[in-house]
N, C-alpha and C. Protein backbone atom coordinates (compact mmCIF):
# COMPACT_ATOMS: atom_id res chain seq x y z
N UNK A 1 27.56 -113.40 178.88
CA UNK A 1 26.24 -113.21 178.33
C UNK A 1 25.47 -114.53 178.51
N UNK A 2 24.73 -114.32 179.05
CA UNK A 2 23.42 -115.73 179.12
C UNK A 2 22.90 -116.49 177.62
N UNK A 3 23.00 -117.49 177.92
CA UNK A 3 21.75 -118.32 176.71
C UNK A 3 20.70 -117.04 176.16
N UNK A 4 20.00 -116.30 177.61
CA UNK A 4 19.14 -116.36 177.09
C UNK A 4 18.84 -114.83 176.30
N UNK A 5 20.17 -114.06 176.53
CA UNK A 5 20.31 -112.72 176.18
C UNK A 5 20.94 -113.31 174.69
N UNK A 6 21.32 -113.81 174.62
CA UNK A 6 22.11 -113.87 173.07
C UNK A 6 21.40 -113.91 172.15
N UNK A 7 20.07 -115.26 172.95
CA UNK A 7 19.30 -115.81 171.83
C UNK A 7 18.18 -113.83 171.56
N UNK A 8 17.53 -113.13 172.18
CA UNK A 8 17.25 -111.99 171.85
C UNK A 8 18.53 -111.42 171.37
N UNK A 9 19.57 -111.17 171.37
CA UNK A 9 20.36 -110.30 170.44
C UNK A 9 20.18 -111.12 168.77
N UNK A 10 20.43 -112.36 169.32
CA UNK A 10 20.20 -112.89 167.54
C UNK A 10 18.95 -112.95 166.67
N UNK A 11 17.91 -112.75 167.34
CA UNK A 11 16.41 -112.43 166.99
C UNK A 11 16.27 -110.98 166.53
N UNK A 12 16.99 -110.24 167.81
CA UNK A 12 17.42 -108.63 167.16
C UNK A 12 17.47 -108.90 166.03
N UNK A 13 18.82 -109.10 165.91
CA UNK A 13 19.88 -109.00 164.54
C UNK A 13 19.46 -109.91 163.44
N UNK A 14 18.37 -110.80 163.54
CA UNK A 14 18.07 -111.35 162.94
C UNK A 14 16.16 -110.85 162.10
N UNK A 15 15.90 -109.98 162.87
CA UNK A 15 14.91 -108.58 162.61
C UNK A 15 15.21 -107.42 161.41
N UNK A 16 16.56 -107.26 162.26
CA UNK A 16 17.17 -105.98 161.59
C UNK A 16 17.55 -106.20 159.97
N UNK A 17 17.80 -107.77 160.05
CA UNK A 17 18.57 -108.10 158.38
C UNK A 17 17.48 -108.99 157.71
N UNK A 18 16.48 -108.64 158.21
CA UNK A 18 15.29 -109.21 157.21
C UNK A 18 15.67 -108.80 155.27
N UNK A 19 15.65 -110.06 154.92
CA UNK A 19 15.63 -109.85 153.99
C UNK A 19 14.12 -110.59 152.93
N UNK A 20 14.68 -109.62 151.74
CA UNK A 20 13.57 -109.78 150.46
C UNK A 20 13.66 -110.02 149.58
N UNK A 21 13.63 -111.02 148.29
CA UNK A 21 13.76 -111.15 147.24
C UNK A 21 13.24 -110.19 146.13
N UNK A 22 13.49 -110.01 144.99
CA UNK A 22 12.77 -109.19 144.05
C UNK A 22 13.35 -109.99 142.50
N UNK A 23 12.52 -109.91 141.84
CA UNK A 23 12.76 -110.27 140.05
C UNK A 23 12.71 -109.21 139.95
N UNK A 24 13.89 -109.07 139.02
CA UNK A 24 14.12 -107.53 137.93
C UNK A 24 13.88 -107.79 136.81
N UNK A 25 13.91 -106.80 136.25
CA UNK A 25 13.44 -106.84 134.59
C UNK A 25 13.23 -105.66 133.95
N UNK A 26 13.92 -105.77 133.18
CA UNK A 26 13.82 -104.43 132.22
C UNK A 26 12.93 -104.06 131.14
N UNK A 27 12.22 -102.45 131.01
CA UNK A 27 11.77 -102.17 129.73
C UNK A 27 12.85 -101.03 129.33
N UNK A 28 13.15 -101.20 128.53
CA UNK A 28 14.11 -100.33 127.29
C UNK A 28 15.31 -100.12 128.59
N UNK A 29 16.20 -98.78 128.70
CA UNK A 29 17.20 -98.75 129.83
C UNK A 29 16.82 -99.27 130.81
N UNK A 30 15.41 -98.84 131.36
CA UNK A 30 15.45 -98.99 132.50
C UNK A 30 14.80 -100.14 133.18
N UNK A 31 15.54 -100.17 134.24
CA UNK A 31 15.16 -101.50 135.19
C UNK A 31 14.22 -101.47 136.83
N UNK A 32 13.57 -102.51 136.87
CA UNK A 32 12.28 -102.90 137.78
C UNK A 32 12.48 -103.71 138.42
N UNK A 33 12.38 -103.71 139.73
CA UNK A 33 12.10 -104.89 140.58
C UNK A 33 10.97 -105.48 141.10
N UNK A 34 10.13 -106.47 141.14
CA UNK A 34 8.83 -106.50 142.16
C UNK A 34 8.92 -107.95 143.30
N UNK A 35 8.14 -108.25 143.93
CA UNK A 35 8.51 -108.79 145.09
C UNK A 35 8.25 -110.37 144.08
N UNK A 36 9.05 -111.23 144.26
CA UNK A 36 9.30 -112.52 144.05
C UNK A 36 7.88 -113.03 143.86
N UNK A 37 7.41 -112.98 145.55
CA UNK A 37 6.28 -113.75 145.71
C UNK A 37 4.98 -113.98 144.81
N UNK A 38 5.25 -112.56 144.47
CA UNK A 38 3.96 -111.94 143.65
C UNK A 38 3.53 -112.66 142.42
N UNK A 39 4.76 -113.00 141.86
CA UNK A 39 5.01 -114.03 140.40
C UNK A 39 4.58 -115.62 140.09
N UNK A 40 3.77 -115.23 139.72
CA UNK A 40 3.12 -116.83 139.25
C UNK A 40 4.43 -117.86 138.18
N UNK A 41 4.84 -117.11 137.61
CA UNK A 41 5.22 -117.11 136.53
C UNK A 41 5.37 -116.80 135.12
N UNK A 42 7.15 -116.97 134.71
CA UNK A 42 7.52 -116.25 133.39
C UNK A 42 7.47 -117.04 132.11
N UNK A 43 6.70 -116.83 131.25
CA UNK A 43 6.27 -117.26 130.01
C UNK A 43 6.61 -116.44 128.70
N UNK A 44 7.26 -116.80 127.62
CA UNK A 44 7.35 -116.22 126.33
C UNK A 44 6.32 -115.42 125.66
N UNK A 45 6.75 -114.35 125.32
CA UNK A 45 5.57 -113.88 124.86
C UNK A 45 4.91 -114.80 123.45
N UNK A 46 3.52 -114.77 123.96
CA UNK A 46 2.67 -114.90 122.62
C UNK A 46 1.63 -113.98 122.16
N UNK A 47 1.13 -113.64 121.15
CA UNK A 47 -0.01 -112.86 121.21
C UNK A 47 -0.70 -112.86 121.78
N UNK A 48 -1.30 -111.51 121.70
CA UNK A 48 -2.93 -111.37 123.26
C UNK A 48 -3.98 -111.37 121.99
N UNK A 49 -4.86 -111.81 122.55
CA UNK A 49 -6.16 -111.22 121.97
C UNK A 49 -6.78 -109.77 122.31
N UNK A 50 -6.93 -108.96 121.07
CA UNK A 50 -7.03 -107.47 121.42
C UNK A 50 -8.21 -107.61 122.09
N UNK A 51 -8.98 -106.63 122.87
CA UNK A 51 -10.27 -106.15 123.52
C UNK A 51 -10.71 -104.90 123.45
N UNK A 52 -11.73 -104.94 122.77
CA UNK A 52 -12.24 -103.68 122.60
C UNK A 52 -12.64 -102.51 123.77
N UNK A 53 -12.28 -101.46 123.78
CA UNK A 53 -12.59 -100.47 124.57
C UNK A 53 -12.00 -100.78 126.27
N UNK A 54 -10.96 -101.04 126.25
CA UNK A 54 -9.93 -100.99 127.09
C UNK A 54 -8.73 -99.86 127.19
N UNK A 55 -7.95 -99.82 127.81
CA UNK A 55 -6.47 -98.53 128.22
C UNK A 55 -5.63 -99.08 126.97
N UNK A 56 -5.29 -98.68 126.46
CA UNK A 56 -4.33 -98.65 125.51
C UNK A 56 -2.88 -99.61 125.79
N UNK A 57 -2.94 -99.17 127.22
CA UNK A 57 -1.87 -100.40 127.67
C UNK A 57 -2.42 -101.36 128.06
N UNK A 58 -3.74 -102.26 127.87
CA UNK A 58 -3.75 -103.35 128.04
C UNK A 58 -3.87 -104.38 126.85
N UNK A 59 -3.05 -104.93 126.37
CA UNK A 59 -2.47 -105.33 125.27
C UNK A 59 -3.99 -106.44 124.58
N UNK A 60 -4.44 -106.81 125.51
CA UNK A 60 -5.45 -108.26 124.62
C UNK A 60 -5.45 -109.02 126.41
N UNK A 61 -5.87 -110.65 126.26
CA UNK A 61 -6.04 -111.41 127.45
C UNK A 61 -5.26 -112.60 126.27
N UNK A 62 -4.48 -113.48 126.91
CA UNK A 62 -4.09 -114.87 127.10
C UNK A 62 -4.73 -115.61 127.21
N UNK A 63 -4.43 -117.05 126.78
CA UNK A 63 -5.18 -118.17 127.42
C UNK A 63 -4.62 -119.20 128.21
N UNK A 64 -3.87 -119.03 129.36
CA UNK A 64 -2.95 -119.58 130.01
C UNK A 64 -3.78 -121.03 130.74
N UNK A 65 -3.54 -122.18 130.22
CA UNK A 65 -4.07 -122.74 130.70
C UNK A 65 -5.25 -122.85 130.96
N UNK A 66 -6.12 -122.57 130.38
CA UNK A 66 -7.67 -122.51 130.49
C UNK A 66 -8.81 -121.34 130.96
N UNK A 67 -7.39 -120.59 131.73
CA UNK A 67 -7.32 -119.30 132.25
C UNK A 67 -7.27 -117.52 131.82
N UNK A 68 -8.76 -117.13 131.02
CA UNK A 68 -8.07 -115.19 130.70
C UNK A 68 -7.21 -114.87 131.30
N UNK A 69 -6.20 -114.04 130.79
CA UNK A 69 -5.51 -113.35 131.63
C UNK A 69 -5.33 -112.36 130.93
N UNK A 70 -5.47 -110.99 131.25
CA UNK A 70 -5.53 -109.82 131.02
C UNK A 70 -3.62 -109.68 130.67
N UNK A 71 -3.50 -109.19 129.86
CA UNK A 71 -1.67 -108.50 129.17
C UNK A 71 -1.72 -107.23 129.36
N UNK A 72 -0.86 -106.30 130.26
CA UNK A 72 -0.42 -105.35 130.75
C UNK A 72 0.82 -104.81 130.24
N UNK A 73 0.78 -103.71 129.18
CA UNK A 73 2.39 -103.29 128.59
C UNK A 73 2.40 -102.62 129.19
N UNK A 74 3.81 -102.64 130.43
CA UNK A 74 4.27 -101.65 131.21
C UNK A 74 4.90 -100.39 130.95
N UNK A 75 5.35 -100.40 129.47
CA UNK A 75 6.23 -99.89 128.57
C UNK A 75 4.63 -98.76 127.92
N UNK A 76 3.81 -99.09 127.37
CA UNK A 76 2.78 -98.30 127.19
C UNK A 76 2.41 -97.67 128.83
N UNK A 77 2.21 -98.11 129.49
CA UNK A 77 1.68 -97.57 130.60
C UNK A 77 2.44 -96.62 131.13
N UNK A 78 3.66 -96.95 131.13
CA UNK A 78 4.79 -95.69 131.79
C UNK A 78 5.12 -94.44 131.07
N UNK A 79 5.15 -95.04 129.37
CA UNK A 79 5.66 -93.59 128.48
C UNK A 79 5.21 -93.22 127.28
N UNK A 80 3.97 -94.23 127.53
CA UNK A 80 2.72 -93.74 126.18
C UNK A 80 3.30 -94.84 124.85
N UNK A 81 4.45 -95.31 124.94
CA UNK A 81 5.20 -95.99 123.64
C UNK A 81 4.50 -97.54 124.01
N UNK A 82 3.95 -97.95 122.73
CA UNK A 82 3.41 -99.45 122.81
C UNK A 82 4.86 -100.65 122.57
N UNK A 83 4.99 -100.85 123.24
CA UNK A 83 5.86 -102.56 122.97
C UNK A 83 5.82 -102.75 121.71
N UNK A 84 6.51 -103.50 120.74
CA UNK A 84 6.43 -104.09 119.92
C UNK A 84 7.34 -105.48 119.92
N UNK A 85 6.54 -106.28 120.62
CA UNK A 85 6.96 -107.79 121.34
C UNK A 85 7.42 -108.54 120.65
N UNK A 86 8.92 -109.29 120.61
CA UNK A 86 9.46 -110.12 119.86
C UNK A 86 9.72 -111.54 120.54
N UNK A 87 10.16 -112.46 120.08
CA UNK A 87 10.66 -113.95 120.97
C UNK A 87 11.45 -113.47 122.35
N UNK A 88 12.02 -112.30 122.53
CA UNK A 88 12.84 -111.87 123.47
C UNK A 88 12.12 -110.95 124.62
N UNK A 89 10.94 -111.30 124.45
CA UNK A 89 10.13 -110.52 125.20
C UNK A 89 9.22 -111.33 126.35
N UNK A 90 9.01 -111.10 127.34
CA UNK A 90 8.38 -111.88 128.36
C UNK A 90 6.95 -111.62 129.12
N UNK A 91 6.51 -112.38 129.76
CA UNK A 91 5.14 -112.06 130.56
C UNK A 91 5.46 -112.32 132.05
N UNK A 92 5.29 -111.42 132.18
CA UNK A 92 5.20 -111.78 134.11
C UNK A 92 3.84 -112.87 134.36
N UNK A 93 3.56 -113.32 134.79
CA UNK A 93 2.27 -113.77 135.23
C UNK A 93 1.91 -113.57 136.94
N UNK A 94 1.12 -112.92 137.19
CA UNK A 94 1.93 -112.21 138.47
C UNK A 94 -0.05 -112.70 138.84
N UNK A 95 -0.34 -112.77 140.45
CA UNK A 95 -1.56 -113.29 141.23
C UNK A 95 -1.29 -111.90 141.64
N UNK A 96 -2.47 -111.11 141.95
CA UNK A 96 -3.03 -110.18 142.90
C UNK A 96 -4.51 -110.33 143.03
N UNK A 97 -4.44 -110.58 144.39
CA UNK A 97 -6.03 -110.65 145.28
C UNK A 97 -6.63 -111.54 144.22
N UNK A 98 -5.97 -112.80 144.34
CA UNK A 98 -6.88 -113.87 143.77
C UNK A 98 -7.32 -113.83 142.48
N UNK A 99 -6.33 -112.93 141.77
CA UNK A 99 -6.57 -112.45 140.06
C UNK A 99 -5.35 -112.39 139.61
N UNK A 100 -5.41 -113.27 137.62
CA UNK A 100 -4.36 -113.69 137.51
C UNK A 100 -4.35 -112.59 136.66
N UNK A 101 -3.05 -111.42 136.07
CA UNK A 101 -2.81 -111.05 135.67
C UNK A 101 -1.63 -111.21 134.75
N UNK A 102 -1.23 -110.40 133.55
CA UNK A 102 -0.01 -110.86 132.68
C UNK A 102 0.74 -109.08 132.80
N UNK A 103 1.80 -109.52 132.95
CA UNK A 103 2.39 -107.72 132.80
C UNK A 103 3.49 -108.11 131.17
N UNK A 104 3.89 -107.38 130.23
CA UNK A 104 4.81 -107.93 129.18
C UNK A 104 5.99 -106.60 129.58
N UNK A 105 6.99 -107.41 129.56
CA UNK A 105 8.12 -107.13 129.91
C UNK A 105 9.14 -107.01 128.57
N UNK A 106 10.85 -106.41 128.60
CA UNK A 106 11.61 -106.52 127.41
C UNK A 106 12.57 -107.54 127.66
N UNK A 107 12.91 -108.18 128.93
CA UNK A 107 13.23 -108.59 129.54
C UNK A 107 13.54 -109.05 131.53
N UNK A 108 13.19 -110.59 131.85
CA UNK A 108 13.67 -110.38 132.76
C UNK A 108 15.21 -110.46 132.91
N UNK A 109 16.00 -109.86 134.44
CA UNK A 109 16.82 -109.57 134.37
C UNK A 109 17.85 -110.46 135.69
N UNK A 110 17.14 -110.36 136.94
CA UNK A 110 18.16 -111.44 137.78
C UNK A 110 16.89 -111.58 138.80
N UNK A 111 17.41 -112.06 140.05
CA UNK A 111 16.79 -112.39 140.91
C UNK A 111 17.62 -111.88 142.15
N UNK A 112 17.27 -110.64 142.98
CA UNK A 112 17.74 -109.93 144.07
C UNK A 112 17.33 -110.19 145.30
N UNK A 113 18.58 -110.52 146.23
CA UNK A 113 18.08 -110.59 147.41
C UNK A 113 18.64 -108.95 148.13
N UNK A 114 17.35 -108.55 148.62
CA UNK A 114 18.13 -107.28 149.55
C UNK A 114 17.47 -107.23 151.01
N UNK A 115 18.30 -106.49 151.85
CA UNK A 115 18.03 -106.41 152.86
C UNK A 115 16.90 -105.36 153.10
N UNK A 116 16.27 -105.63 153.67
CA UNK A 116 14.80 -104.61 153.93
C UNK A 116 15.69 -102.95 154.24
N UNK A 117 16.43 -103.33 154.79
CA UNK A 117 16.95 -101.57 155.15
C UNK A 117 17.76 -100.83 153.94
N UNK A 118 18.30 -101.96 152.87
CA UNK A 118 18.90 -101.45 151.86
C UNK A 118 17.48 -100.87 151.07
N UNK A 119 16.26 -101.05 151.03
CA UNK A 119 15.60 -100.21 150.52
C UNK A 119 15.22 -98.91 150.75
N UNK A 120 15.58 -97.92 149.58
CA UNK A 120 15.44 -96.78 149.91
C UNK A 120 13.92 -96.04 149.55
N UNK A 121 13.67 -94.88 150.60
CA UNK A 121 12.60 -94.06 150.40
C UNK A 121 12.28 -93.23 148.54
N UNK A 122 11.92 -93.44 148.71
CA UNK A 122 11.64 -92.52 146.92
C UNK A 122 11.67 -90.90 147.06
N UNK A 123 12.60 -90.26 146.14
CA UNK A 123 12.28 -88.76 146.42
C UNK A 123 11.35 -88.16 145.99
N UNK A 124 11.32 -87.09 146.43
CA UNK A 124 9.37 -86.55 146.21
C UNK A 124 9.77 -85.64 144.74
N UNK A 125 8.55 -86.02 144.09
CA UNK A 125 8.69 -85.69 142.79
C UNK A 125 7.17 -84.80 142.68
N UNK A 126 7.05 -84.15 141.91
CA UNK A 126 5.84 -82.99 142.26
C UNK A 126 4.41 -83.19 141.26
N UNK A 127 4.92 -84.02 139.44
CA UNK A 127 4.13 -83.91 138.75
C UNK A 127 4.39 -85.45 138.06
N UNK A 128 5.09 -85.97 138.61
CA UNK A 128 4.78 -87.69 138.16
C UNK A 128 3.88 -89.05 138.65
N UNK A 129 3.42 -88.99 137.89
CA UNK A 129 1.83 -89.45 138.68
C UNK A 129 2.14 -91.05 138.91
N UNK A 130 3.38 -91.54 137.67
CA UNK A 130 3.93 -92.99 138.08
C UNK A 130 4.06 -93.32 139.15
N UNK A 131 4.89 -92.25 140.00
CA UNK A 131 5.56 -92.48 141.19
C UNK A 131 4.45 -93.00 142.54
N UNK A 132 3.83 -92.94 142.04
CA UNK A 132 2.72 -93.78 143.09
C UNK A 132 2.91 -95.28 143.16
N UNK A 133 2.92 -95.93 142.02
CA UNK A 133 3.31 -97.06 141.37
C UNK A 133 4.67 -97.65 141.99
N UNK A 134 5.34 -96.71 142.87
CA UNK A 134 6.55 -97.39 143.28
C UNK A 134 6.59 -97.50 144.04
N UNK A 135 7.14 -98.10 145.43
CA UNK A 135 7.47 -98.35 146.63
C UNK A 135 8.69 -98.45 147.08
N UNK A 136 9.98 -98.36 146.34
CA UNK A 136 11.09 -97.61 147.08
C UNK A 136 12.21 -97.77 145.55
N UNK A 137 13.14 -97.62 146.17
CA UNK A 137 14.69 -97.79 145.21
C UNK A 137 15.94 -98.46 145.86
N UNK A 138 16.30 -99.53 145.56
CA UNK A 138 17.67 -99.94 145.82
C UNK A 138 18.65 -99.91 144.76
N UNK A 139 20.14 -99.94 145.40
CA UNK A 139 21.32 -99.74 144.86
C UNK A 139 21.87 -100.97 144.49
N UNK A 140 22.00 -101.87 143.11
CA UNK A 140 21.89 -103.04 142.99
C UNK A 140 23.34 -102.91 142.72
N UNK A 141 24.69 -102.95 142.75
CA UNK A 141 25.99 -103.17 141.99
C UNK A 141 26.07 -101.91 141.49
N UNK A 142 25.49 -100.72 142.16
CA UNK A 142 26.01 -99.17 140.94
C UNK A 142 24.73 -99.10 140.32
N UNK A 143 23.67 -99.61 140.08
CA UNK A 143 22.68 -99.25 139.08
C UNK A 143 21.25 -99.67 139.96
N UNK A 144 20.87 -98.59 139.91
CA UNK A 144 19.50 -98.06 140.63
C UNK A 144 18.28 -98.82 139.84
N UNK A 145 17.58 -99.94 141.31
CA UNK A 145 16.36 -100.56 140.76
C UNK A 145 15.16 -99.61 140.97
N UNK A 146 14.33 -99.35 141.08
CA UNK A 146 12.85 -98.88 141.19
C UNK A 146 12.05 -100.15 141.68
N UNK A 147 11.76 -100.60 142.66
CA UNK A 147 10.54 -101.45 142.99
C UNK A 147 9.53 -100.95 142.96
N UNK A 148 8.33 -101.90 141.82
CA UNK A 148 7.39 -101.70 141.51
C UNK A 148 6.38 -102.13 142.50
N UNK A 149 5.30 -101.59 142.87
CA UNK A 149 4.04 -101.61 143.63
C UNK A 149 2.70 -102.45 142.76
N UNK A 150 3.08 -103.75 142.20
CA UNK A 150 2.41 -103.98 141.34
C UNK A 150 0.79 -103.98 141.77
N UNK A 151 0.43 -104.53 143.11
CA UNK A 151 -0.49 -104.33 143.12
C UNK A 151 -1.39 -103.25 143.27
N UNK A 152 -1.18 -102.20 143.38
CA UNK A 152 -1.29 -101.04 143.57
C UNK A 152 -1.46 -100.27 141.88
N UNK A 153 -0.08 -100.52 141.32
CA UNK A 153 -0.47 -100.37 139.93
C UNK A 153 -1.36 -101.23 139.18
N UNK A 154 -1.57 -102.61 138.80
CA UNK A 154 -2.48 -103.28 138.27
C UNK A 154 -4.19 -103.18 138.64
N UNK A 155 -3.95 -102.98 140.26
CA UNK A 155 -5.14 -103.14 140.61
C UNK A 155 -5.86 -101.84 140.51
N UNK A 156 -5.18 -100.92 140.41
CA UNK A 156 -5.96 -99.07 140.22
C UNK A 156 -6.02 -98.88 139.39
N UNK A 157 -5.67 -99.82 138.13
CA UNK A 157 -5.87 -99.94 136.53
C UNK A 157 -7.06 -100.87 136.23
N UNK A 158 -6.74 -101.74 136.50
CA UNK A 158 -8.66 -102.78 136.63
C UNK A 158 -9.25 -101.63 137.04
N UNK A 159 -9.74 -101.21 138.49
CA UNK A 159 -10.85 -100.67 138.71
C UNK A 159 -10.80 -99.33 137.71
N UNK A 160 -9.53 -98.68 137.47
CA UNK A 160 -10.65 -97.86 137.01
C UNK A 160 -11.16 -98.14 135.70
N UNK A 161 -10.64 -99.41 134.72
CA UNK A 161 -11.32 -99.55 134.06
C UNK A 161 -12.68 -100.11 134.07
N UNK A 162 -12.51 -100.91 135.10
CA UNK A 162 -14.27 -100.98 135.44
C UNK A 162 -15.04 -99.93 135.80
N UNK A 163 -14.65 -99.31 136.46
CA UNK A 163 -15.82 -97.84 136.33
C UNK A 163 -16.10 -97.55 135.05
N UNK A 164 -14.60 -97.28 134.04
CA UNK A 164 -15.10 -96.48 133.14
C UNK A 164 -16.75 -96.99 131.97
C-alpha cells in the first residue's frame, strides 16, 4: 500500500469515527444529552426573578454577571410539573445565536463521548409534539440518552413567545 493510499484510508476511517461530546443530565428518571459546545456553563441554582406574562416554564431571568438570562424549566416544559429547585439543582447556561439562555436542570450527570454513528434515528411517534425537540438517541452503558435539540427547543419557545 502506498504512503499515499493509507493516508486516504486513515482520513476514511478517520471520517467514519467522528466523534461528539454531549453533557447529560437528568430531570426526575429520565436522562438528556446536548452537544458540549452549546454550554456556556454550569451554575447552582439560585432564584429567578419571576416575569410577568410569560410560558409557565420560564421560571424568572438571572443576573449572571451583569447579564439577563432568561431560566427555562425543562421539567415544566416536558410534563406540565414545575421544578421545585433545591441546592442540588443546576442551570445549564447554554449560548444560542448569540443569546444567553439558562435551562434548570435536577441534575447534571457525565460527560459523553460518542461516535456520530452510535447515534440513533428517533422512532416515529404520532402525537408527541416533544419529539421535535430531539435529535436522536444513544445507548450509553444499557441506558438510553435522548439528545436534546436545544436550539430548536429554546429558540421556538422565545419566538413564540414573542409573537404572543
Amino acid at each position: 500500500m502506498t504512503s499515499e493510499t493509507a493516508m486516504e484510508t486513515a482520513t476514511k476511517d478517520s471520517r467514519e469515527q467522528e466523534m461528539r461530546q454531549f453533557i447529560s443530565f437528568t430531570i426526575g428518571a429520565e436522562e438528556y444529552g446536548v452537544d458540549i459546545m452549546e454550554i456556556r456553563e454550569i451554575k447552582g441554582w439560585t432564584p429567578a426573578t419571576p416575569l410577568p406574562n410569560v410560558p409557565r416554564h420560564i421560571r424568572g431571568v438571572i443576573n449572571l454577571r451583569g447579564a439577563v438570562v432568561p431560566v427555562f424549566d425543562l421539567r415544566m416544559r416536558f410534563s406540565g410539573i414545575m421544578t421545585e429547585p433545591s441546592a442540588h439543582h443546576v442551570v445549564m447556561v447554554v449560548s444560542m445565536k448569540e443569546r444567553i439562555m439558562g435551562v434548570l436542570v435536577d441534575a447534571v450527570a457525565d460527560i459523553l463521548t460518542v461516535a456520530v454513528t452510535d447515534v440513533q434515528p428517533l422512532p416515529e411517534f404520532e402525537h408527541r409534539n416533544d419529539a421535535q425537540f430531539l435529535s436522536g438517541l444513544v445507548n450509553m452503558d444499557g441506558r438510553m440518552v435522548a439528545l436534546l435539540d436545544l436550539e430548536t427547543l429554546l429558540l421556538t419557545d422565545t419566538m413564540a413567545q414573542t409573537a404572543a
